[in-house]
N, C-alpha and C. Protein backbone atom coordinates (compact mmCIF):
# COMPACT_ATOMS: atom_id res chain seq x y z
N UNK A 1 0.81 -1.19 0.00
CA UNK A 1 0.00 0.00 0.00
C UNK A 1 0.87 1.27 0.00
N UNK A 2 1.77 1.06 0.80
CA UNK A 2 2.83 2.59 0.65
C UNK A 2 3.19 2.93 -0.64
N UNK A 3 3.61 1.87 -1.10
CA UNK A 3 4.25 1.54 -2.66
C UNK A 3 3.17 2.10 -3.89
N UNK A 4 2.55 1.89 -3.59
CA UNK A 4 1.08 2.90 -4.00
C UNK A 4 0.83 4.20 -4.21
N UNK A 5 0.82 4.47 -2.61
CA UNK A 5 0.67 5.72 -2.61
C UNK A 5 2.32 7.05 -2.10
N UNK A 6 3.47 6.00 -2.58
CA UNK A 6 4.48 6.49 -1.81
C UNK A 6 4.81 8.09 -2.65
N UNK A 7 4.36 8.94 -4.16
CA UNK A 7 4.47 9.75 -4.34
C UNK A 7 3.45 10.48 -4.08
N UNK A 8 2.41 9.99 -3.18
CA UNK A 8 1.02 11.15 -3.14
C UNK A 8 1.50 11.54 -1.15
N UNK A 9 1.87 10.70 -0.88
CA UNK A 9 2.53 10.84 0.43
C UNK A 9 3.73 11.99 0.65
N UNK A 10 4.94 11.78 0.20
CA UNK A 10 5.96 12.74 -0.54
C UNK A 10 4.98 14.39 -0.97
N UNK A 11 4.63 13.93 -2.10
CA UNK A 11 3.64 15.49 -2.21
C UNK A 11 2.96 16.21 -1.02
N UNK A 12 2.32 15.23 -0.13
CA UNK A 12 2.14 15.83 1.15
C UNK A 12 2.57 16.40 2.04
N UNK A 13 3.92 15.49 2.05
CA UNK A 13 4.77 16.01 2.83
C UNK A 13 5.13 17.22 2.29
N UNK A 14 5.68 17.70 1.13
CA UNK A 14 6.41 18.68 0.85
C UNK A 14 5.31 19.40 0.65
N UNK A 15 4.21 19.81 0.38
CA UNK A 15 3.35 20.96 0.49
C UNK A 15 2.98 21.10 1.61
N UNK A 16 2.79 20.52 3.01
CA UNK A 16 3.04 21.14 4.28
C UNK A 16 4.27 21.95 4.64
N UNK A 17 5.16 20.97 4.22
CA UNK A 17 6.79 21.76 4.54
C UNK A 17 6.52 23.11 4.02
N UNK A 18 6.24 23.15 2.76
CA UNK A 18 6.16 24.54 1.67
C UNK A 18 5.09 25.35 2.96
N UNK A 19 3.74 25.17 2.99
CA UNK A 19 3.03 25.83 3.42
C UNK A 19 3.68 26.53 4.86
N UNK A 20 3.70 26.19 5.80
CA UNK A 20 4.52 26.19 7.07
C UNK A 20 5.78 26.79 6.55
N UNK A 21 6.69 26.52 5.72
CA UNK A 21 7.46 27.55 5.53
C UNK A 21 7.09 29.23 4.99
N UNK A 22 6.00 29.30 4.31
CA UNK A 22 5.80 30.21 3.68
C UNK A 22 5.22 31.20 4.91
N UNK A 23 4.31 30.35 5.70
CA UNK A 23 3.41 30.69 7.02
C UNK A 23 4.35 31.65 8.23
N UNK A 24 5.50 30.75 8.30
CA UNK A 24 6.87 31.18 9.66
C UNK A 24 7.13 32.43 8.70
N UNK A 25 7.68 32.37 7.41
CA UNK A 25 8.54 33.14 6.55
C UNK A 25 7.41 34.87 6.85
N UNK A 26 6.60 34.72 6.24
CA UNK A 26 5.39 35.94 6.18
C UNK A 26 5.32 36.32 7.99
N UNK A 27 5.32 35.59 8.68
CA UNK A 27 4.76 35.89 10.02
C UNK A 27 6.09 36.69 10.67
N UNK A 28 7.03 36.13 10.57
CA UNK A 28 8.28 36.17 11.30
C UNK A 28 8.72 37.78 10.69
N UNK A 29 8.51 38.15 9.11
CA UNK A 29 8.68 39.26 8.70
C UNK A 29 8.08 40.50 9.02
N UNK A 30 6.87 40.09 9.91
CA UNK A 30 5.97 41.14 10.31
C UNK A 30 6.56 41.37 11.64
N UNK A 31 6.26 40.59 12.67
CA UNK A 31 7.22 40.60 14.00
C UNK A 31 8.00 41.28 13.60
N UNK A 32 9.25 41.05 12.73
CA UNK A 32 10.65 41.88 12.86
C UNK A 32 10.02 43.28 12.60
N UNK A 33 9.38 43.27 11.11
CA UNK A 33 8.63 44.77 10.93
C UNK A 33 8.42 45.56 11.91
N UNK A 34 7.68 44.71 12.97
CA UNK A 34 6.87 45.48 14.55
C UNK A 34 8.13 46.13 15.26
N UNK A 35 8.64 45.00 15.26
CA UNK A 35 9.99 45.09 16.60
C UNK A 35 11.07 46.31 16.01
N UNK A 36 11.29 46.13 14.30
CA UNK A 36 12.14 47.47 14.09
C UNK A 36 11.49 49.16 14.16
N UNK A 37 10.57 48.69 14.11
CA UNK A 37 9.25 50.02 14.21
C UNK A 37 9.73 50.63 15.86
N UNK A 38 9.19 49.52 16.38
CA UNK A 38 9.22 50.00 17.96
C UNK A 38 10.71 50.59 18.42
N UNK A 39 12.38 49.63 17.97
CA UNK A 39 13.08 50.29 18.32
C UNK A 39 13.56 51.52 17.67
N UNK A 40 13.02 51.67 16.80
CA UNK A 40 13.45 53.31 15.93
C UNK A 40 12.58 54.44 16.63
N UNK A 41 11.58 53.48 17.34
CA UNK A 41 10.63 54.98 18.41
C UNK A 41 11.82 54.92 19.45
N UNK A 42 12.30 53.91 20.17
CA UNK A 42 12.89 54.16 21.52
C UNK A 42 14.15 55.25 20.73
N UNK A 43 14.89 54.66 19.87
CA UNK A 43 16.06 55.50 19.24
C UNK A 43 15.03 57.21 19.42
N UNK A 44 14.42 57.48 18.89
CA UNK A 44 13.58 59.07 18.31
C UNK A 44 13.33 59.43 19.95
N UNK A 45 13.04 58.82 20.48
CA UNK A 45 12.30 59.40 21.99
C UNK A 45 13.43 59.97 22.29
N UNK A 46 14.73 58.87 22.84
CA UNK A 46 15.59 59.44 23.70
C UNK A 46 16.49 60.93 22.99
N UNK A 47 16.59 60.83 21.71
CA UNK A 47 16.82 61.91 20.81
C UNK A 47 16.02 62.96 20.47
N UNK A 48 14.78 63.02 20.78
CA UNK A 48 14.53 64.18 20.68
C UNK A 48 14.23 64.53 22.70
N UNK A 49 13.82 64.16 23.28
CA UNK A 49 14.72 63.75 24.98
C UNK A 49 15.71 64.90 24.66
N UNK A 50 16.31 64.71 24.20
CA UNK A 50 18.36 65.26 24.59
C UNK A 50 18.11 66.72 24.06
N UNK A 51 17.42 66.05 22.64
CA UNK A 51 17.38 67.87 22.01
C UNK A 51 16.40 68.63 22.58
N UNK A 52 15.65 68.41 23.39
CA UNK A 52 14.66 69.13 24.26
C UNK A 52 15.30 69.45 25.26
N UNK A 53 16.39 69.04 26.40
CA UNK A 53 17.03 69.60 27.22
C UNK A 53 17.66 70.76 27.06
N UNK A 54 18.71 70.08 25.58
CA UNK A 54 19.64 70.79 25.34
C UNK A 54 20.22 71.12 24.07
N UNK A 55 19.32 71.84 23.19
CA UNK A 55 18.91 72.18 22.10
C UNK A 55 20.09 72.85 21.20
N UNK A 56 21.16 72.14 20.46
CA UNK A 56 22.45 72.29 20.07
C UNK A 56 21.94 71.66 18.61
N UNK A 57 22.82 72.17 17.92
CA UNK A 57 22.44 71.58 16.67
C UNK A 57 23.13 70.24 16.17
N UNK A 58 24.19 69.90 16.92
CA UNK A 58 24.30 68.31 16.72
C UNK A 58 23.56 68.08 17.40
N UNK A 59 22.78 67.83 18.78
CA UNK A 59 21.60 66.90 19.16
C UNK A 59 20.02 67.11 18.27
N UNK A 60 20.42 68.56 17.39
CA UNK A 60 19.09 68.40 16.46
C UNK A 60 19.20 67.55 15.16
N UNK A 61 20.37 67.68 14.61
CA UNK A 61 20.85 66.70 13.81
C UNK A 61 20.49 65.17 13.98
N UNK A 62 21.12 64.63 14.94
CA UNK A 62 20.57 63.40 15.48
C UNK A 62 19.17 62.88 15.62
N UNK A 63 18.19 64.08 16.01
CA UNK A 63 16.97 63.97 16.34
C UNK A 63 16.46 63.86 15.05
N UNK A 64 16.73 64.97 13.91
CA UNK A 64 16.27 64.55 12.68
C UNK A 64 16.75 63.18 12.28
N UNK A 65 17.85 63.01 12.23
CA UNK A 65 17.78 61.48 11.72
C UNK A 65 16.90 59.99 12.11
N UNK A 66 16.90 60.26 13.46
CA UNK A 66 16.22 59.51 14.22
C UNK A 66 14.65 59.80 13.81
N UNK A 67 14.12 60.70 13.61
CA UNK A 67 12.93 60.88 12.84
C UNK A 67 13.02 60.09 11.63
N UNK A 68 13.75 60.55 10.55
CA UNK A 68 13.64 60.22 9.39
C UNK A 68 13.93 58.56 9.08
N UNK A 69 14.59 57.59 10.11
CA UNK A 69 14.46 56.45 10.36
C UNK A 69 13.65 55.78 10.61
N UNK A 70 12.78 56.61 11.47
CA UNK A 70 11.36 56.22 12.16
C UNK A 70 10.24 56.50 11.18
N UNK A 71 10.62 57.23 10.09
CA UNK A 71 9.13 57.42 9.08
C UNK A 71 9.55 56.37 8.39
N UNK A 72 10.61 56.06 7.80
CA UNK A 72 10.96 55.25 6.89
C UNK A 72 10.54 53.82 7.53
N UNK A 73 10.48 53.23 8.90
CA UNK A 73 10.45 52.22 9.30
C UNK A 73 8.51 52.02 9.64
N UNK A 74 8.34 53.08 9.11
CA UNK A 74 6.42 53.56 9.38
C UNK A 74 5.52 52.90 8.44
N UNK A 75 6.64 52.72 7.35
CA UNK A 75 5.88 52.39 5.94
C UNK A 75 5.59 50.91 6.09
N UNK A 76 5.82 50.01 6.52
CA UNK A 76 6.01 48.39 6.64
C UNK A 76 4.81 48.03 6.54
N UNK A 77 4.53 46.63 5.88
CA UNK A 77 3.41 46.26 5.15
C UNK A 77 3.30 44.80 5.82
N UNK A 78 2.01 44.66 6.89
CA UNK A 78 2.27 43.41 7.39
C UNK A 78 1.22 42.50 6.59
N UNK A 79 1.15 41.31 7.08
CA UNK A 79 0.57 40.26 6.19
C UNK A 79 -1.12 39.92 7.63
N UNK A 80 -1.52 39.49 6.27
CA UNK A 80 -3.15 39.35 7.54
C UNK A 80 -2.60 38.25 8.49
N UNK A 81 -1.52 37.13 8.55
CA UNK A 81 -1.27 36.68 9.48
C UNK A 81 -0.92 37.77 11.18
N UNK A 82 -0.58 38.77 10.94
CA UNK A 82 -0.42 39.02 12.37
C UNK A 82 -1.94 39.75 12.52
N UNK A 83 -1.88 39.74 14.23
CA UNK A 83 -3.50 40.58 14.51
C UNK A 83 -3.21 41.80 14.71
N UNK A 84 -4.63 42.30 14.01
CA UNK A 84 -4.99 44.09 13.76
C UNK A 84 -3.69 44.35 12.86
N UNK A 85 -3.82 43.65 11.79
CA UNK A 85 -2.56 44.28 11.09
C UNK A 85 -2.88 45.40 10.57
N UNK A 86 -3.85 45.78 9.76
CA UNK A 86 -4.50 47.27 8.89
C UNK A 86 -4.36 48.07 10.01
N UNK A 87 -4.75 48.09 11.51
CA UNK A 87 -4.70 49.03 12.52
C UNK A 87 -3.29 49.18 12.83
N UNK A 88 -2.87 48.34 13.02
CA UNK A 88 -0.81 48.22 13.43
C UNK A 88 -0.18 49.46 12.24
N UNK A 89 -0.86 49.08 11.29
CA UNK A 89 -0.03 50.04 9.76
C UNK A 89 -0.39 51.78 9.91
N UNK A 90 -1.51 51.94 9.87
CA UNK A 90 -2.08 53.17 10.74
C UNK A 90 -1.63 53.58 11.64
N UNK A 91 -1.48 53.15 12.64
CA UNK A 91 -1.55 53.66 13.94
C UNK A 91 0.33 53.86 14.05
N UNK A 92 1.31 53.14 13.23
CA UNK A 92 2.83 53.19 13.47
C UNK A 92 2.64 54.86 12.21
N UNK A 93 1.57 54.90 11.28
CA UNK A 93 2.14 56.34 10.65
C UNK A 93 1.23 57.08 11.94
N UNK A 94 0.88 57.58 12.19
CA UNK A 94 -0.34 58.10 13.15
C UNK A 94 1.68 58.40 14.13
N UNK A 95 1.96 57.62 14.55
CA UNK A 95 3.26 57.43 15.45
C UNK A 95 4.03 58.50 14.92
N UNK A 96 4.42 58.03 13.77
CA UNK A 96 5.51 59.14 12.90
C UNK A 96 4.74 60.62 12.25
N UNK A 97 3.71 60.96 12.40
CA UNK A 97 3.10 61.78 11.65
C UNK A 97 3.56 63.30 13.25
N UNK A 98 2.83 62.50 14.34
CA UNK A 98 2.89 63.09 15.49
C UNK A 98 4.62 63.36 15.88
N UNK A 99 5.45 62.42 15.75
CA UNK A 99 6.63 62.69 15.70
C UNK A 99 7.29 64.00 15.33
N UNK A 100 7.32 63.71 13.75
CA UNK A 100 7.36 64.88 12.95
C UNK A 100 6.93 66.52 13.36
N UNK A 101 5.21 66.52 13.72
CA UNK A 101 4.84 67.93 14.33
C UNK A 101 5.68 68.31 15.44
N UNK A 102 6.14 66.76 16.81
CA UNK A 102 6.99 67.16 17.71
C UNK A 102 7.93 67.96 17.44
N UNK A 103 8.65 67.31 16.06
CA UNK A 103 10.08 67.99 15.84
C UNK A 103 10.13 68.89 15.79
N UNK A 104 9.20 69.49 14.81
CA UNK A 104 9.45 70.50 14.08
C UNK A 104 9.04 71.66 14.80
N UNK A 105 7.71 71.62 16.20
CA UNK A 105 7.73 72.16 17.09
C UNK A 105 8.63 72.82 17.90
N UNK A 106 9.29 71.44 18.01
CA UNK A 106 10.72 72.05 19.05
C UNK A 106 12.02 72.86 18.36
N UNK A 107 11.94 72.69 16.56
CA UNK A 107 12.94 72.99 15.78
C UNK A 107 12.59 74.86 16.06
N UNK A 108 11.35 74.92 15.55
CA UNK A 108 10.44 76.42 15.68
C UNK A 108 10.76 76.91 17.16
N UNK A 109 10.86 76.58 18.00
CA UNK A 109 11.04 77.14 19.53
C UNK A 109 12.30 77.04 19.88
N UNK A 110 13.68 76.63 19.21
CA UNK A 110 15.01 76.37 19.23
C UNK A 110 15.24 77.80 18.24
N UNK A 111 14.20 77.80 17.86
CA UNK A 111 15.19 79.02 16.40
C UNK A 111 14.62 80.73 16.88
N UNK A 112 13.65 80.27 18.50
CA UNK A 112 12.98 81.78 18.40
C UNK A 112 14.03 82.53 19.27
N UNK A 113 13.70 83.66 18.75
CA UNK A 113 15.22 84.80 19.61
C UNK A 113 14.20 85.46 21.19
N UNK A 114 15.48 85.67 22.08
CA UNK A 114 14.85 85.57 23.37
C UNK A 114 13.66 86.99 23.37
N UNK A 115 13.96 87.33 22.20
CA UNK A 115 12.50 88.70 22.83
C UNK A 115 11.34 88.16 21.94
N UNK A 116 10.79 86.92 21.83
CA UNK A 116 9.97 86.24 21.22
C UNK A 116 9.56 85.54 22.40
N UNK A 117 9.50 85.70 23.78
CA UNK A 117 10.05 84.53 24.85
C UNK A 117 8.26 84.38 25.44
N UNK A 118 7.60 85.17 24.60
CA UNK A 118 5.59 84.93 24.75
C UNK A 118 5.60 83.91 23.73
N UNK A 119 5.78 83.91 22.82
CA UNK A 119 5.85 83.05 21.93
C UNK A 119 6.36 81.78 22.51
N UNK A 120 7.60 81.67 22.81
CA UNK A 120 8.25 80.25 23.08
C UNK A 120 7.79 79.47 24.21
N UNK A 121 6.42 80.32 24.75
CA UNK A 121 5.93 79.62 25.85
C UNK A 121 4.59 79.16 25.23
N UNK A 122 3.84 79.47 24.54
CA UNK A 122 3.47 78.41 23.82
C UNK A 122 3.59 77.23 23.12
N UNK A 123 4.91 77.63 22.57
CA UNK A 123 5.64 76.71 21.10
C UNK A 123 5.78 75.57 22.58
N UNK A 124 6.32 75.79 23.89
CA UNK A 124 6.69 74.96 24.57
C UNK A 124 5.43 73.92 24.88
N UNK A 125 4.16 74.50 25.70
CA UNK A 125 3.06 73.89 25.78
C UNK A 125 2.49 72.92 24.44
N UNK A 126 2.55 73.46 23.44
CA UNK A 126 2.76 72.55 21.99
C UNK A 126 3.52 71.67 21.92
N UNK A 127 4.30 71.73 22.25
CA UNK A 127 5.65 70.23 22.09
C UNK A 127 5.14 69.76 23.64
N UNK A 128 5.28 69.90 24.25
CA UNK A 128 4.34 69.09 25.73
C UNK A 128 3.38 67.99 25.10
N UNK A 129 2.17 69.24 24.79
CA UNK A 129 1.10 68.36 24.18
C UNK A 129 1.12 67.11 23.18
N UNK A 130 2.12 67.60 21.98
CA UNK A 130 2.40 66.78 20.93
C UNK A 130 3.28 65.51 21.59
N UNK A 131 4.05 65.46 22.84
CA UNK A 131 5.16 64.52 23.35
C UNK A 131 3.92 64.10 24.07
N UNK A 132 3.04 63.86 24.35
CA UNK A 132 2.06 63.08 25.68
C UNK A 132 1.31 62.44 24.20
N UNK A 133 0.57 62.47 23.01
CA UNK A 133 -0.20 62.41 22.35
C UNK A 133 1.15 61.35 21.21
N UNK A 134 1.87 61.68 21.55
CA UNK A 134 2.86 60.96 20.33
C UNK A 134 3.01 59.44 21.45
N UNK A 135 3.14 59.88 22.63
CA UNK A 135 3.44 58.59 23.35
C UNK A 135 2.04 57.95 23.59
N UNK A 136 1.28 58.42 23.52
CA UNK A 136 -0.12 57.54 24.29
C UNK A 136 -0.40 57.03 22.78
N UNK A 137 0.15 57.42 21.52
CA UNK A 137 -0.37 56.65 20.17
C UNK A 137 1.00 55.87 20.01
N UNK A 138 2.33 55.91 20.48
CA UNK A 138 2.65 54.57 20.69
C UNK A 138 2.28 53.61 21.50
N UNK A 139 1.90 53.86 22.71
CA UNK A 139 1.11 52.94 24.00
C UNK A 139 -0.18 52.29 23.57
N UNK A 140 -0.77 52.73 22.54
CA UNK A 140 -1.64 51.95 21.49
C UNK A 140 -1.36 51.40 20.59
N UNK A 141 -0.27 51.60 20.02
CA UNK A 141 0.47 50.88 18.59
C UNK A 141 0.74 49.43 19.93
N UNK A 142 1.42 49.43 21.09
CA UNK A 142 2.37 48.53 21.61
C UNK A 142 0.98 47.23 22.30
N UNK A 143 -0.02 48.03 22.11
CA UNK A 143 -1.18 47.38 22.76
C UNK A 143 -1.96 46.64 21.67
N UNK A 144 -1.93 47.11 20.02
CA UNK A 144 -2.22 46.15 19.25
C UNK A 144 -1.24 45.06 18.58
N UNK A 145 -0.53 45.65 18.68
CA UNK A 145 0.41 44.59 18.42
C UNK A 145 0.80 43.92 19.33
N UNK A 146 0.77 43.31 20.46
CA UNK A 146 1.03 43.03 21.59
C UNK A 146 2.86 42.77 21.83
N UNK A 147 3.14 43.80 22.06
CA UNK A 147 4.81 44.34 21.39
C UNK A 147 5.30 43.80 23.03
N UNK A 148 4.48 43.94 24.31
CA UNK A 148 5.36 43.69 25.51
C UNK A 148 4.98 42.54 25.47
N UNK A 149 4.52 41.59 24.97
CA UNK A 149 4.33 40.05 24.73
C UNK A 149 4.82 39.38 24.20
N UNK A 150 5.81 40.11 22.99
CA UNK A 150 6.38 39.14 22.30
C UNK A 150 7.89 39.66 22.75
N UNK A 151 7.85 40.42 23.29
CA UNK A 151 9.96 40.42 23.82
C UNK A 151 10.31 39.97 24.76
């Protein structure tokens, strides 16, 4: 009977193997997707962090890059294998969109001259606002993707 069916067996085997590989391959690419997403926010936080203390134009330098890493890592395209993937894709630009206004907030209040100093107390309350609203829409990105679950 094996002898029979010993190439419909074989085919079985190897289109599970195939499937299950294709399954890990797609799944495993999204995870990393998630996980490089998330550390290009920790990289952007602590960098724009530094340039908010201490507002020099190499720590703004840095901060832009660290932005521009973090949009680029925004774009990632997951597969319906992971959950809330359409929301995960959203919600990581939603991440970088808010980023961005941060920056450029704090870039605008780095460049105002001290007899502007009514002004820079707004621009400040603005970057406040935008840094609580940028983090509570990562604290939702980390909650659909279940990001403290899988590290």
């Amino acid at each position: 009977m094996i002898r029979k069916y010993k190439w419909l067996i074989i085919l079985g085997i190897v289109a599970v193997a195939g499937g299950s590989y294709f399954y890990l391959h797609f799944y495993a690419r999204g995870i990393n997707a998630l996980l490089a997403f998330s550390a290009s926010y920790e990289k952007f936080d602590k960098a724009i962090s530094k340039f908010a203390l201490n507002r020099t134009d190499d720590l703004g330098r840095q901060a832009g890059e660290a932005l521009s890493d973090l949009q680029a890592r925004s774009t990632f395209r997951l597969s319906s294998l992971i959950r809330n993937d359409g929301e995960l894709m959203d919600q990581a630009r939603v991440v970088a969109g808010l980023a961005r206004s941060e920056y450029e907030s704090l870039l605008v209040a780095s460049r105002a001259l001290p007899s502007q100093a009514v002004g820079t107390d707004s621009l400040a309350k603005e970057f406040s606002v935008l840094t609580e609203r940028r983090k509570a829409a990562f604290a939702r990105f980390k909650e659909l993707g279940g990001i403290n679950e899988r590290i």
